[in-house]
C-alpha atoms as a PDB file:
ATOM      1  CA  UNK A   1      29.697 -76.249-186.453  1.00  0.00           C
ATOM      2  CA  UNK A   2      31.251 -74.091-183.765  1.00  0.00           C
ATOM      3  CA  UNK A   3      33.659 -75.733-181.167  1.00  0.00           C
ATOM      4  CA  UNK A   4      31.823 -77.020-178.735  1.00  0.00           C
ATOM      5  CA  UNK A   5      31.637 -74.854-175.441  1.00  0.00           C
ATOM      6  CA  UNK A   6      32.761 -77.494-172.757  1.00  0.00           C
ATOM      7  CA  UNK A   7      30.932 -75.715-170.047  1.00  0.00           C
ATOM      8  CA  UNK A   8      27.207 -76.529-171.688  1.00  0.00           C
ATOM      9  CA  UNK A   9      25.234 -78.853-170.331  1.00  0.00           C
ATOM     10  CA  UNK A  10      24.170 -81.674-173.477  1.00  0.00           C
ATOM     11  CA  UNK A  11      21.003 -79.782-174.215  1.00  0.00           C
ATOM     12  CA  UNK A  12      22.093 -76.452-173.654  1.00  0.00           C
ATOM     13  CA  UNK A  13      24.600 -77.687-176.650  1.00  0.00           C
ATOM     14  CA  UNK A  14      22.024 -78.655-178.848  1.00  0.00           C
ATOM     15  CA  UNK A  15      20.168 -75.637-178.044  1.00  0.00           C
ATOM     16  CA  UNK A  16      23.217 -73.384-178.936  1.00  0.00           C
ATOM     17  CA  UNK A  17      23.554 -75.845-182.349  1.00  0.00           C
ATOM     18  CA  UNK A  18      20.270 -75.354-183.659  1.00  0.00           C
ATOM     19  CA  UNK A  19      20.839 -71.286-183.165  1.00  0.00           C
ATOM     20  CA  UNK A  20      24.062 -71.350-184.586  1.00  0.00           C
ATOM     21  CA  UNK A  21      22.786 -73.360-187.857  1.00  0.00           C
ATOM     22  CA  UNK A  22      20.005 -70.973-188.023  1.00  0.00           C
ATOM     23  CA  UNK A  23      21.710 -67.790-187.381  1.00  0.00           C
ATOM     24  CA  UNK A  24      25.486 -67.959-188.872  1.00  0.00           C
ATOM     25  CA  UNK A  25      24.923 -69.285-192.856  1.00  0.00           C
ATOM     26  CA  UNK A  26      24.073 -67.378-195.396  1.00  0.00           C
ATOM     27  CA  UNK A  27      20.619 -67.223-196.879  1.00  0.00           C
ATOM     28  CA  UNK A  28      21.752 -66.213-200.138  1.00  0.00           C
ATOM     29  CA  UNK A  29      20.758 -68.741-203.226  1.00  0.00           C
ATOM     30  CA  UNK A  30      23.452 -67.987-205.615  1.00  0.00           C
ATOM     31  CA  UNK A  31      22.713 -68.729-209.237  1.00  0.00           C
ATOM     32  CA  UNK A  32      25.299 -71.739-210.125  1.00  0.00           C
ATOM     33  CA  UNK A  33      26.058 -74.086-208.137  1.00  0.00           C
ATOM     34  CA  UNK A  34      28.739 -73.209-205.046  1.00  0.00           C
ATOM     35  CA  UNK A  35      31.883 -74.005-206.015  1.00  0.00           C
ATOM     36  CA  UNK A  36      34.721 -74.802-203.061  1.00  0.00           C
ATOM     37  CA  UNK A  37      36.589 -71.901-204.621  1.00  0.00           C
ATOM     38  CA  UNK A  38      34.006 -69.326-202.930  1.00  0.00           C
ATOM     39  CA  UNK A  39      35.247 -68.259-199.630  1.00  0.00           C
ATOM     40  CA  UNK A  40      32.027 -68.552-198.336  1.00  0.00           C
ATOM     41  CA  UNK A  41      31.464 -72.097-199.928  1.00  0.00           C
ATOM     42  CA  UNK A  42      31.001 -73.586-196.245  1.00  0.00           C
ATOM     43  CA  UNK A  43      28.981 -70.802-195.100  1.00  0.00           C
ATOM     44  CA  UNK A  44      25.807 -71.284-197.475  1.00  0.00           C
ATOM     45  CA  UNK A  45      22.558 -72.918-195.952  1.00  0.00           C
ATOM     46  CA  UNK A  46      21.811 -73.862-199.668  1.00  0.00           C
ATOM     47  CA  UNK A  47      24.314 -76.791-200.049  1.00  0.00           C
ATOM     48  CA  UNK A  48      23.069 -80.748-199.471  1.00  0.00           C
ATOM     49  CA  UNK A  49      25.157 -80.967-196.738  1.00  0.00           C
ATOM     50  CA  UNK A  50      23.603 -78.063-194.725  1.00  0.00           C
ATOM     51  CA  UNK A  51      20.170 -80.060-194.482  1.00  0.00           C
ATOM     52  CA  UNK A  52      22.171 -82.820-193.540  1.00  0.00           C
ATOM     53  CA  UNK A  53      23.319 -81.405-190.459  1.00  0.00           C
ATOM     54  CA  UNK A  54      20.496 -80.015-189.462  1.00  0.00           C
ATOM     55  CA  UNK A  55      18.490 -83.314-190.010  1.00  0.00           C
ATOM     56  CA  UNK A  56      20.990 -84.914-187.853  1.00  0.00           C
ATOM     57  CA  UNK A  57      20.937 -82.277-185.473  1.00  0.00           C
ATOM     58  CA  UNK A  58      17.182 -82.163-185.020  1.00  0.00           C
ATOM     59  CA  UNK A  59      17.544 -86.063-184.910  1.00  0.00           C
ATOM     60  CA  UNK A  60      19.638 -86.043-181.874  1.00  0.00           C
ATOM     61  CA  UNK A  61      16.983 -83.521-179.707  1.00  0.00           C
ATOM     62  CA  UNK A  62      14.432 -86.121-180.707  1.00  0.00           C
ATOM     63  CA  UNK A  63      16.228 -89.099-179.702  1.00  0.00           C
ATOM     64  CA  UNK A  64      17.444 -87.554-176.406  1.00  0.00           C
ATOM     65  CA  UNK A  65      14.164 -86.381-175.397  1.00  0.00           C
ATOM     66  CA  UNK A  66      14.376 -83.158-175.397  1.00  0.00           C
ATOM     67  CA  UNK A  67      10.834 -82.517-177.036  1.00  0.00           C
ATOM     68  CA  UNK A  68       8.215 -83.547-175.650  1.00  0.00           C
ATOM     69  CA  UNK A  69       5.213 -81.734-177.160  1.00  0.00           C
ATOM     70  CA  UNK A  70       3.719 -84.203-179.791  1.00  0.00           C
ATOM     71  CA  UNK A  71       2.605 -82.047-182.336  1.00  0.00           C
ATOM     72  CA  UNK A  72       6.073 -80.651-182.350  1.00  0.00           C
ATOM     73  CA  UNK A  73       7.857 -83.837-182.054  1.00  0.00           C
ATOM     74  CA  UNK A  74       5.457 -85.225-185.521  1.00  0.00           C
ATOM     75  CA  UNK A  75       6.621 -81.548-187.329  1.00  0.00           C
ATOM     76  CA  UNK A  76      10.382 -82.607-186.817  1.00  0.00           C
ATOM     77  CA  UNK A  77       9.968 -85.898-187.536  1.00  0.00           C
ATOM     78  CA  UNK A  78       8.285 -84.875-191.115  1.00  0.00           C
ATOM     79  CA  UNK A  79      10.615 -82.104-191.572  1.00  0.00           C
ATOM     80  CA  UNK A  80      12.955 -85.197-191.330  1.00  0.00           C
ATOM     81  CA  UNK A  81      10.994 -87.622-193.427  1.00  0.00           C
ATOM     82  CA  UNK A  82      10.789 -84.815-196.421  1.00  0.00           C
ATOM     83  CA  UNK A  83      14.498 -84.205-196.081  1.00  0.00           C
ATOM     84  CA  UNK A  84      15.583 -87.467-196.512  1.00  0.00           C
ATOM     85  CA  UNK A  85      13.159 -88.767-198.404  1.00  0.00           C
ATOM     86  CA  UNK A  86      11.042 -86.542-200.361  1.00  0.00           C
ATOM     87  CA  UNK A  87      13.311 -83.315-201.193  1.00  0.00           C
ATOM     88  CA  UNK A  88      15.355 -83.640-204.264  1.00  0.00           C
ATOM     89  CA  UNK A  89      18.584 -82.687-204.045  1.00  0.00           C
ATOM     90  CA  UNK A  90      19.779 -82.784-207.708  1.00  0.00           C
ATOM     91  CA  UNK A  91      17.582 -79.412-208.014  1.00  0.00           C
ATOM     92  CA  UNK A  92      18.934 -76.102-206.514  1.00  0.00           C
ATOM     93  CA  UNK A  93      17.590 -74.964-202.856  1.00  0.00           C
ATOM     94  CA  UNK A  94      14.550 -72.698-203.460  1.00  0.00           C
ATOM     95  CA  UNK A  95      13.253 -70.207-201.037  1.00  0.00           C
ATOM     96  CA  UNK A  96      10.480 -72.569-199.693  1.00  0.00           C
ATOM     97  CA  UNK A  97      13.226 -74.834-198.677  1.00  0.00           C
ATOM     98  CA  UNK A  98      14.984 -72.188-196.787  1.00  0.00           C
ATOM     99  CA  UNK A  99      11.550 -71.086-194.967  1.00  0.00           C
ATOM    100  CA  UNK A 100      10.678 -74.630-194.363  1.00  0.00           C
ATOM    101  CA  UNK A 101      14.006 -75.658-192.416  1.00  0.00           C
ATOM    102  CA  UNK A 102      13.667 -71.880-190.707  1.00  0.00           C
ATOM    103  CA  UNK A 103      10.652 -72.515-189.592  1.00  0.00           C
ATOM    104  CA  UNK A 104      11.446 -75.825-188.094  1.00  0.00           C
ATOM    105  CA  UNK A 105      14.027 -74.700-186.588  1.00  0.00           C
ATOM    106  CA  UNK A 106      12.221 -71.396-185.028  1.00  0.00           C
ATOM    107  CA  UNK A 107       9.777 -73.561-183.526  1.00  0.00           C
ATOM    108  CA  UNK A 108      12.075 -75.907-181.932  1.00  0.00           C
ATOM    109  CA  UNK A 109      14.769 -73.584-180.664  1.00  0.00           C
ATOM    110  CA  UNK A 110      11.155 -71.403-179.266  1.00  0.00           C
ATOM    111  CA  UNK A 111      10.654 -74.550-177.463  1.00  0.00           C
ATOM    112  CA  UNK A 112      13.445 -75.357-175.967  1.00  0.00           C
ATOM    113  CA  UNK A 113      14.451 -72.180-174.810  1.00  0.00           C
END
């Protein structure tokens, strides 16, 4: 993630995290697997460890409160659920991964902004 701007209130942070993983990787869903000897290894969304930061980032707007709308508070928390629990990682991201964490991440940066 970017450094953190000191000058951001806590959810004005979070905010500017969920834009920043939605807006600076790359979309792109190479063929092979990413190997660390593409420049742009830590750039792609399609990589385990991508979902894992968002998870944990969407996590943390939960747990601080920051949503309060139910029905968007249950869409996180099964975004979350299906991330850690149902997706299967040994396959390669597809594009209905890619529009699924988008669109979780549309509606929750919509909200809190």
């Amino acid at each position: 993630m970017k450094e953190k701007e000191k000058s951001l209130p806590p959810k004005e942070q979070r905010l500017a995290d969920l834009k920043h993983l939605r807006d600076d990787f790359l979309n792109d869903l190479p063929p092979e697997i990413v190997s660390f000897a593409d420049p742009n290894y830590y750039s792609y969304r399609c990589r385990c460890n991508y979902f894992t930061v968002v998870v944990s980032s969407l996590e943390e707007v939960v747990g601080e409160g920051d949503i309060s709308d139910p029905v968007l508070q249950q869409e996180v928390i099964g975004y979350v659920n299906y991330v850690c629990h149902d997706h299967d990682f040994f396959k390669f991201t597809t594009r209905k991964d890619l529009d699924r964490v988008d669109k979780v991440l549309d509606d929750v940066i919509a909200y809190l902004s």
